[in-house]
C-alpha atoms as a PDB file:
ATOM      1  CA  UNK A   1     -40.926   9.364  61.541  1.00  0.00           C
ATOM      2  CA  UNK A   2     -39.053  11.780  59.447  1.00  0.00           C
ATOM      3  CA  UNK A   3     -36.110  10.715  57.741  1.00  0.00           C
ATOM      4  CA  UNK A   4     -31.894  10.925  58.451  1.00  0.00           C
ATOM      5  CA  UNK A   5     -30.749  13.602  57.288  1.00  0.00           C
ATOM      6  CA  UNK A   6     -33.152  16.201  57.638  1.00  0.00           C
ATOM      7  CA  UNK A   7     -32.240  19.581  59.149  1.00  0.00           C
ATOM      8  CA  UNK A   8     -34.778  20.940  61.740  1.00  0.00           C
ATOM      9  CA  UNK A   9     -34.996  24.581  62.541  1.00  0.00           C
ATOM     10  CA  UNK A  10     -35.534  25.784  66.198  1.00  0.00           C
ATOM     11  CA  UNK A  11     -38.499  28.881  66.108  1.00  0.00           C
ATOM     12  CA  UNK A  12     -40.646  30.515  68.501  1.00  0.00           C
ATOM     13  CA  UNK A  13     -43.206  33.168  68.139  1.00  0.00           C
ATOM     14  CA  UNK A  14     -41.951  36.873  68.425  1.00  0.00           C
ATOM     15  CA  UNK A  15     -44.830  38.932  69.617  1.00  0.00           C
ATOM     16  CA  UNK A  16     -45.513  43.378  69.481  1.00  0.00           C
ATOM     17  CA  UNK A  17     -47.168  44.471  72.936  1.00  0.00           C
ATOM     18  CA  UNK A  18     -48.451  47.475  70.350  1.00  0.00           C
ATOM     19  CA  UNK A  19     -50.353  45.796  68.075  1.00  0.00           C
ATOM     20  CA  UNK A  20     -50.475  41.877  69.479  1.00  0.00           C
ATOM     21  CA  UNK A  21     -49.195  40.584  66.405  1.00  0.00           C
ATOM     22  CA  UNK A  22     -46.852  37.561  66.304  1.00  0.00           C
ATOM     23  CA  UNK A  23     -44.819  36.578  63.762  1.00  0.00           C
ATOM     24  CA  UNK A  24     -42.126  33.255  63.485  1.00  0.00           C
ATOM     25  CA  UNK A  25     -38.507  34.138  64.631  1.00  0.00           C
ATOM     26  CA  UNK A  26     -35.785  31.129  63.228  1.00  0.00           C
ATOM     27  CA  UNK A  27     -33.353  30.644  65.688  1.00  0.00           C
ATOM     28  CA  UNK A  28     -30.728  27.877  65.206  1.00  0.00           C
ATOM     29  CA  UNK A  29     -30.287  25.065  62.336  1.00  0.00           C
ATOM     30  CA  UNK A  30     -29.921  21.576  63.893  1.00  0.00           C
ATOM     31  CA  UNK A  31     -29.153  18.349  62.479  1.00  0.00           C
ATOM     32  CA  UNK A  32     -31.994  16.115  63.988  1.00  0.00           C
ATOM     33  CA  UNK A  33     -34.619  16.756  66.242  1.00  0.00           C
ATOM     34  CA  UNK A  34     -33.448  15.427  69.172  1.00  0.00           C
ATOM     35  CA  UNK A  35     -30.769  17.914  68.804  1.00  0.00           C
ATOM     36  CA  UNK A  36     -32.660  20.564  68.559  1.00  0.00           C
ATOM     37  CA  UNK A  37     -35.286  20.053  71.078  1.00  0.00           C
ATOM     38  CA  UNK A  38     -32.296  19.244  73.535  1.00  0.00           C
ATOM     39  CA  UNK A  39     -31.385  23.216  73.039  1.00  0.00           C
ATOM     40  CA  UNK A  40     -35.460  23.572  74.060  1.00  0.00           C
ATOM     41  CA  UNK A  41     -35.017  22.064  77.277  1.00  0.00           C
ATOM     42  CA  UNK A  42     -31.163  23.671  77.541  1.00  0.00           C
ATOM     43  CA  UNK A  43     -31.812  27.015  77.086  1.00  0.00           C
ATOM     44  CA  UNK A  44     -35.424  27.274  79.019  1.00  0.00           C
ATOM     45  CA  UNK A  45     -37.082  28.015  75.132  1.00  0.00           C
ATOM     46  CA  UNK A  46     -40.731  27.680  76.579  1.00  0.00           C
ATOM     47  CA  UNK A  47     -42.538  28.366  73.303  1.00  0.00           C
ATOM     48  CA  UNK A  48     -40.173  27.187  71.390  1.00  0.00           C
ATOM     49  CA  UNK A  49     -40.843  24.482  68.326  1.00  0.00           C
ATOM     50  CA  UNK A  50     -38.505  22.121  66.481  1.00  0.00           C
ATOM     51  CA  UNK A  51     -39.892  22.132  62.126  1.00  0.00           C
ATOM     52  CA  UNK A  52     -38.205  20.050  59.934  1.00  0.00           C
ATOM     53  CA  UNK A  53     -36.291  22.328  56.900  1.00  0.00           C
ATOM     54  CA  UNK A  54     -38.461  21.844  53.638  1.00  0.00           C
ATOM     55  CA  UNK A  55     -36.166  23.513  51.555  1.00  0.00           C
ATOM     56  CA  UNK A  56     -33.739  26.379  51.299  1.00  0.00           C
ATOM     57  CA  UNK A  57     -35.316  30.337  50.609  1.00  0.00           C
ATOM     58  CA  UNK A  58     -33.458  32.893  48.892  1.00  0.00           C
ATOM     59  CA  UNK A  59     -33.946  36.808  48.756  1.00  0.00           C
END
């Protein structure tokens, strides 16, 4: 179980039909997983995947 507080990001895979390359597109920020695997199920995401947030990137 992960713990309260955590922040889980809602992704699926983004794919070319040129090259068949797929790379990871974020979509939302949710505060638990439930949450955010509720907006799965709500918005017919059928590849999508709900990560826990490991930390906070910068460019």
């Amino acid at each position: 179980m992960i713990a309260t507080g955590v922040l889980f990001y809602l992704t699926t895979a983004a794919c070319s039909p040129v090259n068949d390359a797929c790379e990871e597109a974020v979509l939302t920020i949710h505060t638990s997983q439930e949450v955010c695997e509720l907006v799965i199920l709500e918005e017919r995401i059928f590849n999508g995947q709900c990560l826990p947030v490991e930390g906070i990137a910068r460019q």
